[in-house]
Structures are given as structure tokens and as C-alpha cells.
N, C-alpha and C. Protein backbone atom coordinates (compact mmCIF):
# COMPACT_ATOMS: atom_id res chain seq x y z
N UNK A 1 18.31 35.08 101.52
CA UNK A 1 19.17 34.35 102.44
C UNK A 1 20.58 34.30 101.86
N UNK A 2 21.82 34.43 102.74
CA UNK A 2 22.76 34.36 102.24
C UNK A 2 23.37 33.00 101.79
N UNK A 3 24.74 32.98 101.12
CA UNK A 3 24.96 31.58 100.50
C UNK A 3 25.35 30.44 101.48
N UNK A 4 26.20 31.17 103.02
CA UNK A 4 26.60 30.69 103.99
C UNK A 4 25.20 29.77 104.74
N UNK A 5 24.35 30.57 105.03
CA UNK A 5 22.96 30.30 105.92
C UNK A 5 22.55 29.15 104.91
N UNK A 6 22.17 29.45 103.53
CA UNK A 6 21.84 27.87 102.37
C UNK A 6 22.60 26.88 102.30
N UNK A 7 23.83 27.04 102.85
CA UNK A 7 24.92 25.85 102.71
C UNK A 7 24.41 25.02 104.32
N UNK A 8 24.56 25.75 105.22
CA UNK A 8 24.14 25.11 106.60
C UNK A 8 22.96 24.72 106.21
N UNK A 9 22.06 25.43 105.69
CA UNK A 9 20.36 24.09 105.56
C UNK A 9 20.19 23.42 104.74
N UNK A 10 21.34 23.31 103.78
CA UNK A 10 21.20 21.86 103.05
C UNK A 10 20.44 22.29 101.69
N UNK A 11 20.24 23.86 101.39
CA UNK A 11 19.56 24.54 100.55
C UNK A 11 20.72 24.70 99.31
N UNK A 12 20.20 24.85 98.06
CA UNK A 12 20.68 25.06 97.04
C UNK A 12 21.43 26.14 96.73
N UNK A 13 22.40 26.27 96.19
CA UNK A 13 23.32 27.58 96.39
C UNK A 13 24.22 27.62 95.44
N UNK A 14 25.27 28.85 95.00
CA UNK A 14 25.66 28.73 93.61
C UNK A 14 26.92 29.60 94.46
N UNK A 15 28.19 28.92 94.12
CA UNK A 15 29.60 28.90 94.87
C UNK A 15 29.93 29.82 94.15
N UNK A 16 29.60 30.83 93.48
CA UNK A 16 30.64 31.80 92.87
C UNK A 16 30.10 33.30 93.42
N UNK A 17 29.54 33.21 93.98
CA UNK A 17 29.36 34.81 94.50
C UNK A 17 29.32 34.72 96.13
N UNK A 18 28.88 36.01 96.87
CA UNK A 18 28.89 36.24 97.96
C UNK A 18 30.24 36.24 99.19
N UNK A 19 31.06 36.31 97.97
CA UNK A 19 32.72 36.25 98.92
C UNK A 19 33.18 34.82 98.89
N UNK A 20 32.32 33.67 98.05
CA UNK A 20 32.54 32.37 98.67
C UNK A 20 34.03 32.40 97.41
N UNK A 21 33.91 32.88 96.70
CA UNK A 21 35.02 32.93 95.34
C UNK A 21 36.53 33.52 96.30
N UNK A 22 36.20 34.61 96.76
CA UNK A 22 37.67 34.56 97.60
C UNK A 22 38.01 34.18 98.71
N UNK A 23 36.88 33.00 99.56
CA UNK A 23 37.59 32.54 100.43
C UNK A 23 37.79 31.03 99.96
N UNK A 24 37.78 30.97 98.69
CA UNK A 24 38.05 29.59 98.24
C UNK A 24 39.58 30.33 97.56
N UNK A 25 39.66 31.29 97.15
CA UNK A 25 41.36 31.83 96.51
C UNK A 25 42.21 32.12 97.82
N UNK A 26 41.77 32.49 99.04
CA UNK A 26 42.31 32.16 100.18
C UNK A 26 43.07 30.90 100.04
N UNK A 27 41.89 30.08 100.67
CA UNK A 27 42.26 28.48 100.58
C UNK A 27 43.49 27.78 99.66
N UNK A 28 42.89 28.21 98.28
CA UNK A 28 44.39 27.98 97.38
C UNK A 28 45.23 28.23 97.70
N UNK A 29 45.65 29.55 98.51
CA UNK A 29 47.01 30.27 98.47
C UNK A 29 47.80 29.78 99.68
N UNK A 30 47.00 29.00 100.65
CA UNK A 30 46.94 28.83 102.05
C UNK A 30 47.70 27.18 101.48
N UNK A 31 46.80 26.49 100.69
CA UNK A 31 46.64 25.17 100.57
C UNK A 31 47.94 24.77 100.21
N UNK A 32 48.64 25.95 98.97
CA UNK A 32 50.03 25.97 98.41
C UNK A 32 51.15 25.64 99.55
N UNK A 33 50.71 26.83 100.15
CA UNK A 33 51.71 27.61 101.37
C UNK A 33 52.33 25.92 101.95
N UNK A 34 51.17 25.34 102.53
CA UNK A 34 50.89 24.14 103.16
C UNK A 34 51.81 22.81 102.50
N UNK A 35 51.55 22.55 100.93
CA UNK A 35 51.75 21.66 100.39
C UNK A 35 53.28 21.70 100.32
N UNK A 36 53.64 23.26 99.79
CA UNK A 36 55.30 23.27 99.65
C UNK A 36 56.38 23.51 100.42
N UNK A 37 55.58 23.36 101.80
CA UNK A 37 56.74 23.28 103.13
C UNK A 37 57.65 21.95 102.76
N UNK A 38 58.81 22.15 103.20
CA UNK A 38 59.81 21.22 103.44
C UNK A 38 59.77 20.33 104.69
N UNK A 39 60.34 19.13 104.53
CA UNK A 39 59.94 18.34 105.48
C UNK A 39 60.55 18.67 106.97
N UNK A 40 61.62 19.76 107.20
CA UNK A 40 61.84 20.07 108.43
C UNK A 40 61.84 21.33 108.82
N UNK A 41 60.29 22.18 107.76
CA UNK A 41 59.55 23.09 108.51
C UNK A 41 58.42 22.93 109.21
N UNK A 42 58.78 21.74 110.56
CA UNK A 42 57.31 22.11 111.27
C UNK A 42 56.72 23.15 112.04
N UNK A 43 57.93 23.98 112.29
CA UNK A 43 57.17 25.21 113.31
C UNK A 43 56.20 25.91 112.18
N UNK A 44 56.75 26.09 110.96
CA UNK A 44 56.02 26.89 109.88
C UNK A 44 54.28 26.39 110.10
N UNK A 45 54.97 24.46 109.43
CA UNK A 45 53.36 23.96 109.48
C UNK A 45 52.82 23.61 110.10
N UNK A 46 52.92 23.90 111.73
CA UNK A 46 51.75 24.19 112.83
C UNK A 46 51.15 25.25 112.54
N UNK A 47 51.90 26.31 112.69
CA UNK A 47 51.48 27.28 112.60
C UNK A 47 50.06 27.86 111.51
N UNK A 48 50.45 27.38 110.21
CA UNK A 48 49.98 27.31 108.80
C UNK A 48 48.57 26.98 109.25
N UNK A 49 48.72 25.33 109.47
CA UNK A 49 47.44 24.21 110.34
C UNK A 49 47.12 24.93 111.09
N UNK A 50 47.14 25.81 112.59
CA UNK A 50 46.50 26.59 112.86
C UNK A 50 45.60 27.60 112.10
N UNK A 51 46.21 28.52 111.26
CA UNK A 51 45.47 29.18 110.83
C UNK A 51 44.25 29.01 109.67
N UNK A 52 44.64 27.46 109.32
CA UNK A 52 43.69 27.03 108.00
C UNK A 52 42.57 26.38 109.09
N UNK A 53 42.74 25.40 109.62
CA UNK A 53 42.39 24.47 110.51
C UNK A 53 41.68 25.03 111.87
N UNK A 54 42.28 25.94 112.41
CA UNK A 54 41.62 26.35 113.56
C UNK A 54 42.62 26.32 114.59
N UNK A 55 42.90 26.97 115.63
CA UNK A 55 43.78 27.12 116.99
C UNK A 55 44.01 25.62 118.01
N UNK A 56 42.94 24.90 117.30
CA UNK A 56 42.80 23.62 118.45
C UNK A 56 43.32 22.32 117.79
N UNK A 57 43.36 22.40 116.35
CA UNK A 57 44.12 21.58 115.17
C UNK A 57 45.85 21.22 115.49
N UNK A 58 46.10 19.87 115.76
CA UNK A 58 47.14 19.37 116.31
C UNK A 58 46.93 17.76 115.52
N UNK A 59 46.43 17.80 114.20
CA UNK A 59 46.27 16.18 113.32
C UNK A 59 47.73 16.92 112.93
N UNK A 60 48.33 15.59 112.85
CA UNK A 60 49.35 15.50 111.82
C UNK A 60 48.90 15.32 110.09
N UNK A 61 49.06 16.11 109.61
CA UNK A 61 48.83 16.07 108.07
C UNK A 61 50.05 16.36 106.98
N UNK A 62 49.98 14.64 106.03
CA UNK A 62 50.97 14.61 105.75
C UNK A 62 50.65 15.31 104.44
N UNK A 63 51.78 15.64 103.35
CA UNK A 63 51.04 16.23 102.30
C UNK A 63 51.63 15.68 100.72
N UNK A 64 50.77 15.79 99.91
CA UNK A 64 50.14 16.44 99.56
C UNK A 64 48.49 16.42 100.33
N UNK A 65 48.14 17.69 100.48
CA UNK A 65 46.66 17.56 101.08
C UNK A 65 45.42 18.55 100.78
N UNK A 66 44.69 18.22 99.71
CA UNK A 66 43.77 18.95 98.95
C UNK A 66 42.18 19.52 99.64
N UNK A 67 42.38 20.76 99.71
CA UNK A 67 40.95 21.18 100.69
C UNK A 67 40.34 22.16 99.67
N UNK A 68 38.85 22.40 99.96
CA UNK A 68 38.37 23.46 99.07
C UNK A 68 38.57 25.02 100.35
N UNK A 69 38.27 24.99 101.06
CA UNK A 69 37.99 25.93 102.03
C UNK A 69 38.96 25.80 103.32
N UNK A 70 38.93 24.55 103.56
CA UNK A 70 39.79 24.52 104.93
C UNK A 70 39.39 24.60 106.29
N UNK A 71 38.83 25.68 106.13
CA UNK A 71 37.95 26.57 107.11
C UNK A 71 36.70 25.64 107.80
N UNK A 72 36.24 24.65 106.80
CA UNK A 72 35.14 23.91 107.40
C UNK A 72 35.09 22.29 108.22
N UNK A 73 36.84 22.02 108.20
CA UNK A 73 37.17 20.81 108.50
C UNK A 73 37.57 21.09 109.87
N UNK A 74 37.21 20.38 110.81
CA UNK A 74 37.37 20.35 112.63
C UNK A 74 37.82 19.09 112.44
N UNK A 75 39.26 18.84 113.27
CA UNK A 75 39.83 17.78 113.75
C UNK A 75 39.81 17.80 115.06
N UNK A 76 39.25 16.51 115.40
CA UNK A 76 39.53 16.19 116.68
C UNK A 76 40.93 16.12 117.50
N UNK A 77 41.08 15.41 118.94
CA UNK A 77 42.67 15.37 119.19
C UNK A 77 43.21 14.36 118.15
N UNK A 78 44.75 14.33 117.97
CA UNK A 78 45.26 13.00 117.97
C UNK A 78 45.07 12.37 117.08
N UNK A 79 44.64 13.21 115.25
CA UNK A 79 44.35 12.55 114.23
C UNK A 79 45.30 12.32 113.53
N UNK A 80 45.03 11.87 112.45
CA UNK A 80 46.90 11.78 111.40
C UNK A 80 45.85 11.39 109.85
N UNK A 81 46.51 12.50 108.81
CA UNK A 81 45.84 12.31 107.79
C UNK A 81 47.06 11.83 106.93
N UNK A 82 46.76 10.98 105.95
CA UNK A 82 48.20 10.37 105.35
C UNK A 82 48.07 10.93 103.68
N UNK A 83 49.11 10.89 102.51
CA UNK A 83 48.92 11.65 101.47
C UNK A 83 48.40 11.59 100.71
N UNK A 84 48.22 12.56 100.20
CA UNK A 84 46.96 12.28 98.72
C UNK A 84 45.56 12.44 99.27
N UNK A 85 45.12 12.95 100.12
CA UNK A 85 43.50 12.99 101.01
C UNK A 85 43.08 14.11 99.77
N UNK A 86 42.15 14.60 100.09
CA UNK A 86 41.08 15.46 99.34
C UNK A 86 40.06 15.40 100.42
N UNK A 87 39.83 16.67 100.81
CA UNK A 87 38.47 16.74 101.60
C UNK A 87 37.92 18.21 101.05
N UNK A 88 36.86 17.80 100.28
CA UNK A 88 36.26 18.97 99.63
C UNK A 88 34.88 19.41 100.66
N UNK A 89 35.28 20.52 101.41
CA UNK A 89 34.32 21.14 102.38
C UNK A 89 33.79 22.12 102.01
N UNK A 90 32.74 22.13 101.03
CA UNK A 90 31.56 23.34 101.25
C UNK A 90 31.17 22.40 102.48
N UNK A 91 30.98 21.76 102.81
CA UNK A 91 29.85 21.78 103.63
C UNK A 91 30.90 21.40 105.00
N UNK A 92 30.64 21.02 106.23
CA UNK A 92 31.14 20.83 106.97
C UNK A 92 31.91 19.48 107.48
N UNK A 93 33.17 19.16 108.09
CA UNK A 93 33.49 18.43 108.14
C UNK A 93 34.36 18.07 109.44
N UNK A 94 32.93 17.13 110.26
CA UNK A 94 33.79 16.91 112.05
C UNK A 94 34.01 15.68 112.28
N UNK A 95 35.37 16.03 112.41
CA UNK A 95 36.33 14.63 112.63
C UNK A 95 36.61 14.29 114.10
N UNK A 96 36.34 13.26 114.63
CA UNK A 96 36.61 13.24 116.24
C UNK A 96 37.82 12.20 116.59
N UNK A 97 38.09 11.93 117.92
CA UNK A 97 39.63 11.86 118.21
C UNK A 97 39.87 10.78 117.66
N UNK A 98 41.17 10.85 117.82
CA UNK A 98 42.08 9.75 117.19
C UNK A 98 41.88 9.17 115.79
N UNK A 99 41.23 10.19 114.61
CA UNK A 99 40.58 9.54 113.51
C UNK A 99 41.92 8.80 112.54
N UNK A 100 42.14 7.88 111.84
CA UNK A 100 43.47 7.95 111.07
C UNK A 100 42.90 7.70 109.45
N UNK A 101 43.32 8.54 108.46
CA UNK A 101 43.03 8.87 107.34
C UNK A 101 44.04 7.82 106.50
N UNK A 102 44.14 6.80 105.74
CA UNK A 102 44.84 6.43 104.92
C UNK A 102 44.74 6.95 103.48
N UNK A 103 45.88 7.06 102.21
CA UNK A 103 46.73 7.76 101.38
C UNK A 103 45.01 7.51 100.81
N UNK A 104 45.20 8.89 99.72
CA UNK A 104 44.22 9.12 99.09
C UNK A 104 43.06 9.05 99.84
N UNK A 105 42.56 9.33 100.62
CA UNK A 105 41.06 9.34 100.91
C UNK A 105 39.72 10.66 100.61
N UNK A 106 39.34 10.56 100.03
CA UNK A 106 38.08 11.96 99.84
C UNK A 106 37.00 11.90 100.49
N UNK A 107 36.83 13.24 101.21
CA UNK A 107 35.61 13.38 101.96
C UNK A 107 34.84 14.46 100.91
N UNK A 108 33.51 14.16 100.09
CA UNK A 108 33.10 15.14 99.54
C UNK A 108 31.77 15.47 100.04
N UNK A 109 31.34 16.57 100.54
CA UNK A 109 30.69 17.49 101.65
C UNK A 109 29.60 17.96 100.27
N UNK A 110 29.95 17.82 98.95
CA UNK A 110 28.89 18.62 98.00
C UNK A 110 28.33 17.71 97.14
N UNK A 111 27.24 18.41 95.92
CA UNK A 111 26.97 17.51 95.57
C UNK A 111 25.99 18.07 94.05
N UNK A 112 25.81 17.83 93.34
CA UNK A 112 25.04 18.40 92.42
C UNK A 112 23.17 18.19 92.16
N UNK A 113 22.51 19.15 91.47
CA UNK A 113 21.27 17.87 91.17
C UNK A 113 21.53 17.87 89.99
N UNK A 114 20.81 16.47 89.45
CA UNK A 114 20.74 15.75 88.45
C UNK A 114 19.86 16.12 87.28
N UNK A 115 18.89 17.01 87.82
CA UNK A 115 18.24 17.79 86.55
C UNK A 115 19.09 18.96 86.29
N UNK A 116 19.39 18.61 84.60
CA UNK A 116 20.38 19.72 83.76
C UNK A 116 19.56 21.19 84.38
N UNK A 117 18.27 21.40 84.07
CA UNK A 117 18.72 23.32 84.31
C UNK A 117 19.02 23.69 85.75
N UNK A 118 18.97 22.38 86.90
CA UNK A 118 19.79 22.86 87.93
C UNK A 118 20.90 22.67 88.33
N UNK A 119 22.00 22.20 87.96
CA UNK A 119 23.43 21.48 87.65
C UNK A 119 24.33 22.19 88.17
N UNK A 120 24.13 23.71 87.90
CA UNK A 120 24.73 25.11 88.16
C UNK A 120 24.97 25.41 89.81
N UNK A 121 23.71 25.01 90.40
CA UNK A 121 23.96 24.70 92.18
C UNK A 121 24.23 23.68 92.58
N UNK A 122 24.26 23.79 93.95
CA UNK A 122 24.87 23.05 94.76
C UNK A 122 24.21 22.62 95.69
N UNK A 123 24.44 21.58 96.72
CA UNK A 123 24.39 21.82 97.95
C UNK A 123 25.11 20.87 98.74
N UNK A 124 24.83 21.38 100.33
CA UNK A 124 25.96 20.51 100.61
C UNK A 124 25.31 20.09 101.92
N UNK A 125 26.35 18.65 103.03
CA UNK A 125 25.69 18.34 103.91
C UNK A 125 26.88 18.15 104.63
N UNK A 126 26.90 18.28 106.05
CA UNK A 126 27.73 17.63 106.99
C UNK A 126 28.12 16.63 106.69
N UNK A 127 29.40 16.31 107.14
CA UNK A 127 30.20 14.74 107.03
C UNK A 127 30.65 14.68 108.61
N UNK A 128 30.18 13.94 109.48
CA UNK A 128 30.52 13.18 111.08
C UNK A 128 30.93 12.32 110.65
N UNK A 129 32.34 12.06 111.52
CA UNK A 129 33.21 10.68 111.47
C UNK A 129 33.79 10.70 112.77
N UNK A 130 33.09 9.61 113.69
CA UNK A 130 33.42 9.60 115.14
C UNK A 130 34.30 8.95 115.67
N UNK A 131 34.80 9.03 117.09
CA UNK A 131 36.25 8.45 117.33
C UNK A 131 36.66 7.45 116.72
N UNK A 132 37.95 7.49 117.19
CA UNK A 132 38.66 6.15 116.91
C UNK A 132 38.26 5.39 115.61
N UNK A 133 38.00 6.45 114.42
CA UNK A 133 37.91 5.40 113.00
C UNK A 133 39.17 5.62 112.66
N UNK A 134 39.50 4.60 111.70
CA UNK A 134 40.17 3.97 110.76
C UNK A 134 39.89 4.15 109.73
N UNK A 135 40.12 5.05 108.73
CA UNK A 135 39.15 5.23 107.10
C UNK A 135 40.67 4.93 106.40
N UNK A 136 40.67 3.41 105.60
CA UNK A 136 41.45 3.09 105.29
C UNK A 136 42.10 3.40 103.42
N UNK A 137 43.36 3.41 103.20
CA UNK A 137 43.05 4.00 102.08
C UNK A 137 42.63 3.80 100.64
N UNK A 138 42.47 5.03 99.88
CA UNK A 138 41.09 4.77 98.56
C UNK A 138 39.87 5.16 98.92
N UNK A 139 39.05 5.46 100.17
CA UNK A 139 37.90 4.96 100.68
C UNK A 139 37.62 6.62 99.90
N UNK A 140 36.41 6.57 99.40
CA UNK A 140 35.59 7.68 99.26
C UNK A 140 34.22 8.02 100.35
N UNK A 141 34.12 9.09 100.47
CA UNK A 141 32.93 9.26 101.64
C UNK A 141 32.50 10.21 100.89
N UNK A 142 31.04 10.04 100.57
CA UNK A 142 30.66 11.14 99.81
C UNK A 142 28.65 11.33 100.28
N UNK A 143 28.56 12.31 100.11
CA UNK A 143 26.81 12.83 100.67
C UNK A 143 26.04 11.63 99.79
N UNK A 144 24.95 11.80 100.50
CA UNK A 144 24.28 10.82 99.26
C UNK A 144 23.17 11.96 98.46
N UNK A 145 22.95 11.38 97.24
CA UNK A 145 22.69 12.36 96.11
C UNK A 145 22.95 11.94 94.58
């Protein structure tokens, strides 16, 4: 089974092979691109947010703003993420409308096991956060594990 198909079932999986290594050096290069816009390049960082985010991505995200992938976070309409967030997405992450993110907040989607000779994998689980929340800031959201 591939590493993609084990990440969707919640199966154990080891983040350094199967292409997952360069679409996480993607992400970096993307994440940069993102972080070191100037504050009156927004045509740039729609655009950017489109392509990390998806075509339908219209959250305001302020930055600094730390992602592993990018690729796995869905914003609803009408969100606003504020600075210092961290949303570490191996695993998936659906945000629905109007969500508002206060400074520093982490969504972590992964997770380790606790017996040493398996430490080396991973796995990961969906994170749902439905309309109209308020995740105020500091708040950690993390899988349970």
C-alpha cells in the first residue's frame, strides 16, 4: 500500500520516502515564497494561497504561517488565520466557514507511537473544525495519541 492510501486509514507510515520528502521541500519553498511577501503584495499572495491552498482558498492569512504540506488544509469561506499558526498536515485538515484562528495556534494532524522500536512512524488523522469557531489564541489541537 502506498504512503498516501496509509495516511488516509490512519495506518502507520514513515514520511521520508514515496515522494512525500519532495512534496514536503515543495511546501518549504512555497511556505518561504508566502512568509516573505511584503505587506502590499496581495495580488502575489492570492495567488501563492491559491496554489498552496487550493483555487477556492479566499482565508485571509496573516504571516508568519507554518504548514508541513499545505496541500492538505481546506478552508472554508470567510476564514482569517492570525500570526504565528502552525498547522502541521500529514493528515488532513477541514476548516469550515467563517473559522477565525487567533496568534499562534497549532493544528497537529500527526502523531507518534510510544513504543521506542516504533517511534520511526507515523500516523495521522483528520482534524474537522466546523463553522463559525473561534479557536482563540495559544490553543493547541492535536490527534489524540
Amino acid at each position: 500500500m502506498d504512503m498516501k492510501k496509509r495516511i488516509a486509514s490512519g495506518q502507520l507510515f514513515l514520511d521520508h520516502c514515496q515522494g512525500l520528502d519532495i512534496e514536503r521541500q515543495r511546501a518549504r519553498v512555497q511556505r518561504h515564497r508566502l512568509n516573505a511577501l511584503s505587506p502590499d503584495q496581495l495580488t502575489e499572495k492570492e495567488a501563492l494561497k491559491k496554489d498552496i491552498f487550493g483555487a477556492s482558498c479566499n482565508a485571509w492569512i496573516e504571516t508568519p504561517f507554518l504548514f508541513t504540506y499545505g496541500s492538505n488544509i481546506h478552508f472554508g469561506t470567510d476564514c482569517y488565520v492570525n500570526y504565528q499558526c502552525n498547522f502541521i498536515d500529514d493528515g488532513q485538515i477541514l476548516i469550515g466557514d467563517r473559522v477565525m484562528f487567533g496568534a499562534n495556534v497549532t493544528i497537529a494532524t500527526v502523531g507518534h507511537p510510544v513504543h521506542p522500536d516504533y517511534r520511526t512512524f507515523m500516523y495521522a488523522e483528520t482534524v474537522t473544525i466546523k463553522d463559525n469557531c473561534w479557536i482563540g489564541a495559544g490553543v493547541v489541537i492535536k490527534i489524540q495519541g
